[in-house]
Protein backbone atom coordinates (compact mmCIF):
# COMPACT_ATOMS: atom_id res chain seq x y z
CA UNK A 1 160.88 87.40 125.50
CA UNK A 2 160.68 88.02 128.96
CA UNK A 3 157.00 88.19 131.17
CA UNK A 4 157.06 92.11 131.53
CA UNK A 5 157.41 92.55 127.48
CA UNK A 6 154.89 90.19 127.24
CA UNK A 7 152.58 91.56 129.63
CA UNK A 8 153.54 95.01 127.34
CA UNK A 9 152.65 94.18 124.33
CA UNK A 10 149.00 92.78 125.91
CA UNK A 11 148.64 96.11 127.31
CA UNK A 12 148.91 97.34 123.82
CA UNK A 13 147.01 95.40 122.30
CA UNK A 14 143.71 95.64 124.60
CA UNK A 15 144.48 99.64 124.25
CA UNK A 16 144.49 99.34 120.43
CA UNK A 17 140.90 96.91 120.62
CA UNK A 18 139.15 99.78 123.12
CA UNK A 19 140.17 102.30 120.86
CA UNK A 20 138.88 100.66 117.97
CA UNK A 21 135.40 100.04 119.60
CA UNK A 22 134.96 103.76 121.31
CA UNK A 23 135.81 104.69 117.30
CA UNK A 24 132.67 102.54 116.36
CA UNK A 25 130.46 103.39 119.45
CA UNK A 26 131.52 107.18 118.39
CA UNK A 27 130.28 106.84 114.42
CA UNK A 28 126.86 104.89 114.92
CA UNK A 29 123.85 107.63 114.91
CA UNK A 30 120.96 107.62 117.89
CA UNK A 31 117.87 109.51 116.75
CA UNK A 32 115.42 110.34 119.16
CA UNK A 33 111.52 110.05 118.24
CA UNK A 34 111.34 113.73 118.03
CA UNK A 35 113.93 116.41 118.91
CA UNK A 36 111.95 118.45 120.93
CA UNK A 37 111.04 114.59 123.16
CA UNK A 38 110.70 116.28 126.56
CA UNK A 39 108.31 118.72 125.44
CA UNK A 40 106.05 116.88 123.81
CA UNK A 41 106.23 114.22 127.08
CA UNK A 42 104.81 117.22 128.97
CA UNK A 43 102.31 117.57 126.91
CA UNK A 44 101.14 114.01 126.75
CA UNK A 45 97.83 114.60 128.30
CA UNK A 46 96.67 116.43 125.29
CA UNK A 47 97.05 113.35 123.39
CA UNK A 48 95.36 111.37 126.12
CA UNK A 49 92.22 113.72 125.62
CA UNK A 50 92.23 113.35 122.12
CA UNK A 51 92.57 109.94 121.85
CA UNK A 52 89.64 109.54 123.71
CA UNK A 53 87.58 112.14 121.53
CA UNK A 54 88.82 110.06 118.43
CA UNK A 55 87.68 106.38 119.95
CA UNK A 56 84.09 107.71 120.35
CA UNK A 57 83.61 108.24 116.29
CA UNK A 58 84.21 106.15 113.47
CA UNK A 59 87.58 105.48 112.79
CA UNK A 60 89.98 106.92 110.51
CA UNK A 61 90.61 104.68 106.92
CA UNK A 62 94.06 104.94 105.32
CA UNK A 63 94.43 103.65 101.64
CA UNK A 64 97.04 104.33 98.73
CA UNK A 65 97.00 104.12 94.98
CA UNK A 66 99.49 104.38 92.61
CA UNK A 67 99.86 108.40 92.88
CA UNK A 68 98.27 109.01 96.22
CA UNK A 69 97.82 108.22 100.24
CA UNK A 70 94.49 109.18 100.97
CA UNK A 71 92.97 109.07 104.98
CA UNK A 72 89.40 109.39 104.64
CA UNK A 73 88.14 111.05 108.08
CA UNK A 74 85.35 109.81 110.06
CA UNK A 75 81.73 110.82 108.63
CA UNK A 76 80.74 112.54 111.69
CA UNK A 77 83.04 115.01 110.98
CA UNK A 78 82.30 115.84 107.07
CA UNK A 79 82.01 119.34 106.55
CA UNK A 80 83.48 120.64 109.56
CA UNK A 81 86.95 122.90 109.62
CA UNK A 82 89.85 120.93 111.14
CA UNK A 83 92.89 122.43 111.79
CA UNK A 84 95.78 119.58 112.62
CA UNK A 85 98.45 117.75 111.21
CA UNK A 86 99.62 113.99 109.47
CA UNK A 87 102.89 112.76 110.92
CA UNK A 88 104.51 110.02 109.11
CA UNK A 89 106.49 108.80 111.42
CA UNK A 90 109.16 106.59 109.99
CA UNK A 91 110.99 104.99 113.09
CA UNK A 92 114.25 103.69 110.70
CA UNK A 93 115.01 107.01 109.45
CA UNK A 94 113.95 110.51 110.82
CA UNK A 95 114.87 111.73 106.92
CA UNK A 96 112.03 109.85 105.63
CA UNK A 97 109.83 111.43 108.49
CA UNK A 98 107.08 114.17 107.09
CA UNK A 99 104.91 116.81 108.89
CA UNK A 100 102.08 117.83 106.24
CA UNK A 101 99.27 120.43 107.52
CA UNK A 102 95.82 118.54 107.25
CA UNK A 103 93.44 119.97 104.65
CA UNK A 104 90.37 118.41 104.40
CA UNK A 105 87.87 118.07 101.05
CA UNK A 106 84.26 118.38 101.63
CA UNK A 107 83.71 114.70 102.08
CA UNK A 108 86.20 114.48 104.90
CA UNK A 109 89.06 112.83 102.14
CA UNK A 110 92.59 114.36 102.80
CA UNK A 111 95.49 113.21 99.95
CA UNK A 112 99.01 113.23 99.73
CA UNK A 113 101.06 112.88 97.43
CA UNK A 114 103.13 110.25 97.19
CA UNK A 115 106.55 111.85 95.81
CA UNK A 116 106.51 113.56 99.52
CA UNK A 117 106.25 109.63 101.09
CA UNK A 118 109.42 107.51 100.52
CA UNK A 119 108.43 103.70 100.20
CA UNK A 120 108.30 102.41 103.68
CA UNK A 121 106.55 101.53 106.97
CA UNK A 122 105.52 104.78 108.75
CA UNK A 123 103.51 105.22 112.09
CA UNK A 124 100.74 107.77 110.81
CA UNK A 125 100.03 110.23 113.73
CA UNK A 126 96.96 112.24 113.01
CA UNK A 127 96.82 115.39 115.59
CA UNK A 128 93.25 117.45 114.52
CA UNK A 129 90.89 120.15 116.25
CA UNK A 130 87.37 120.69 115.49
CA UNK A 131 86.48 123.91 117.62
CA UNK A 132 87.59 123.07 121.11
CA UNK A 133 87.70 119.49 120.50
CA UNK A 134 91.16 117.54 120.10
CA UNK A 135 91.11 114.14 118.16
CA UNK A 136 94.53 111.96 118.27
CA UNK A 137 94.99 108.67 116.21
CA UNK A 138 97.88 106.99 114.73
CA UNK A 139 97.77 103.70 112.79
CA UNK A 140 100.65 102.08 111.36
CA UNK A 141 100.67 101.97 107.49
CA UNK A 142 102.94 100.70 104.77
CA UNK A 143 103.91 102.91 101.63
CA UNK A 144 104.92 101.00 98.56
């Protein structure tokens, strides 16, 4: 075999190894944190403000039982309306991520269920308003 089939069938065979790898590079999935990411960047002060509101009263307990998550809210706000939501933010897998509207008992306890949760380690982003005031936490929290 002479040097220019040689150098052919190395041609080939480096085409045949980039198209394999663009094939792979093609099939792997990139999630973003959210979908709408730019948005939310622009409104990154909001969570600034709340964050601050939030460090000045007690913080925010998550616990689970066998049936239940529960985040028990800060005392100071017991018996007040918040409107707001729970993010669990699962960074592996944006299926096992969940939005769930905050409703709040009279003693400040909100539950959920955990047949919504899928058993795994979730960043839980708490976004609430009390009147004008905005309160933003988010603690990281296992589910079993």
């Amino acid at each position: 075999m002479s040097w220019g089939n040689k150098l052919i069938v190395v041609f080939i065979v480096f085409a045949g190894l980039m198209g394999t790898l663009v094939y792979a590079c093609m099939q792997e999935n990139f999630e973003l944190v959210s979908k709408e990411y730019y948005n939310d960047e622009l409104r990154y002060q909001d969570k600034i403000d709340g964050a601050t509101n939030a460090n000045k009263i007690t913080p925010v307990v998550i616990a689970q039982t066998a049936e239940q998550v529960s985040i028990q809210f800060p005392k100071e706000l017991q018996g007040m309306t918040a409107k707001g939501e729970a993010w669990f933010y699962c960074a592996t897998n944006a299926g096992n991520d969940r939005k769930i509207p905050i409703a709040l008992s009279e003693d400040g306890l909100f539950t959920v269920p955990k047949s919504l949760l899928v058993a795994a380690r979730y960043q839980v982003k708490l976004y609430w308003t009390i009147g004008a005031d905005k309160y933003y936490t988010e603690q990281t929290f296992s589910v079993n």
